[in-house]
Protein backbone atom coordinates (compact mmCIF):
# COMPACT_ATOMS: atom_id res chain seq x y z
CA UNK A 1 0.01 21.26 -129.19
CA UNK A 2 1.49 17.67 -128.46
CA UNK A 3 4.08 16.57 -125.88
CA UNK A 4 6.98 15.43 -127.69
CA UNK A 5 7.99 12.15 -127.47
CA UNK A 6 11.45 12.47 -125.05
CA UNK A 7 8.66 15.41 -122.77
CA UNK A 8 6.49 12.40 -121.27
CA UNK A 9 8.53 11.88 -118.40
CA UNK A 10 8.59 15.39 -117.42
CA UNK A 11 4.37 15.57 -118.36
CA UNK A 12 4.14 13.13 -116.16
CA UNK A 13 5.72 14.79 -113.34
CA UNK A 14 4.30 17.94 -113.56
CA UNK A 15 0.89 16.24 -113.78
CA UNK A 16 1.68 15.40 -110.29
CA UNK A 17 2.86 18.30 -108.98
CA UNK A 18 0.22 20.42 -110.68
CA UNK A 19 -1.96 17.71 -108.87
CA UNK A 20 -0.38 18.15 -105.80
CA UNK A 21 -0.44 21.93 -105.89
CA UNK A 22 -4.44 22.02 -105.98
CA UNK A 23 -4.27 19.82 -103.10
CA UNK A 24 -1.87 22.23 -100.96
CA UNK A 25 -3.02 24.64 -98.98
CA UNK A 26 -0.64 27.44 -99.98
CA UNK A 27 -0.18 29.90 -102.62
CA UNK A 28 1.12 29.23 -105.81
CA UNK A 29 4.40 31.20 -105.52
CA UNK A 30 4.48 29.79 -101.86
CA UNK A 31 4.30 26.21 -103.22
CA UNK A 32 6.87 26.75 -105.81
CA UNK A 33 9.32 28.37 -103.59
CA UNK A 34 9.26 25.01 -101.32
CA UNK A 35 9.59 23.15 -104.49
CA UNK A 36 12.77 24.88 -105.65
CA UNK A 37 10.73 25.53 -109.04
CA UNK A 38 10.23 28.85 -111.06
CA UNK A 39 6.68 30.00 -110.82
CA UNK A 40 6.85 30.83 -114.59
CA UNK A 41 7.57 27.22 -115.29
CA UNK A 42 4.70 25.83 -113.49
CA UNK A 43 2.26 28.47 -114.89
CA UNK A 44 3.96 27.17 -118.28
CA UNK A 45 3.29 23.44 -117.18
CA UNK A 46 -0.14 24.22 -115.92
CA UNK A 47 -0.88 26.14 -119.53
CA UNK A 48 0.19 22.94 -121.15
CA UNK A 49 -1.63 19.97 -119.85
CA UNK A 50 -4.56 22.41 -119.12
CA UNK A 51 -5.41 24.31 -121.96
CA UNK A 52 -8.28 27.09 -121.80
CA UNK A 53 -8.51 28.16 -117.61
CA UNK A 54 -8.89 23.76 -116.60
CA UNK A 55 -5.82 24.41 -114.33
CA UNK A 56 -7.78 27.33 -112.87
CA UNK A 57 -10.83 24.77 -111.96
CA UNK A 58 -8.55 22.40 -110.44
CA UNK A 59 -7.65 24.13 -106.77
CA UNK A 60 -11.90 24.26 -107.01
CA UNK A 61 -12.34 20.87 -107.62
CA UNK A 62 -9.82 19.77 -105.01
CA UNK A 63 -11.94 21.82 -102.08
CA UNK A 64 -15.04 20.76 -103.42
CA UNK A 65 -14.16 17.47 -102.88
CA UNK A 66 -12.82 18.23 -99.38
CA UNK A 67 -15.94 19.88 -98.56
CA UNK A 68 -18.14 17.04 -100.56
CA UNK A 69 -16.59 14.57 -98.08
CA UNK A 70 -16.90 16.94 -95.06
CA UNK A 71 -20.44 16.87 -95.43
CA UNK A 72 -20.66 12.94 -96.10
CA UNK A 73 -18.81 12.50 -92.63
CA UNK A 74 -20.92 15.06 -90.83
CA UNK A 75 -24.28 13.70 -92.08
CA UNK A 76 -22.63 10.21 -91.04
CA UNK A 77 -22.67 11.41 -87.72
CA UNK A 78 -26.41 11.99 -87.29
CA UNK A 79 -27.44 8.84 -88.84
CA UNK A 80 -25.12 6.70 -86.29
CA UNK A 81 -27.37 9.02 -83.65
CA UNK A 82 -30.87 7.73 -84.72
């Protein structure tokens, strides 16, 4: 299933916000609600442009790399020490 050729605009923002969404620290519905969007359409959205549970790995990936870069600075720390 293809985005249509007048959709691209809107793929593209929902991209982001789907992008920005992983990055927030709130619930879905919570996030939405801010956003003035329907939950169904950003489940719809998400469905989309990540077929087969990717949307679901995205929030992960986002606090992986949070946690990735927490440990980079903390290790930082020690080695400035020596």
């Amino acid at each position: 299933m293809g985005i249509g050729k007048g959709e691209g605009a809107k793929a593209r923002y929902w991209q982001r916000t789907l992008g920005e969404a992983a990055g927030s620290r709130t619930s879905i519905r919570e996030f939405c609600r801010r956003r003035r969007r329907k939950e169904s359409q950003f489940y719809w959205w998400q469905r989309r442009l990540h077929p087969r549970g990717a949307g679901k790995t995205l929030r992960s990936l986002v606090h992986f790399r949070k946690l990735w870069n927490s440990c980079w600075a903390i290790r930082s720390l020690f080695r400035k020490r020596r």
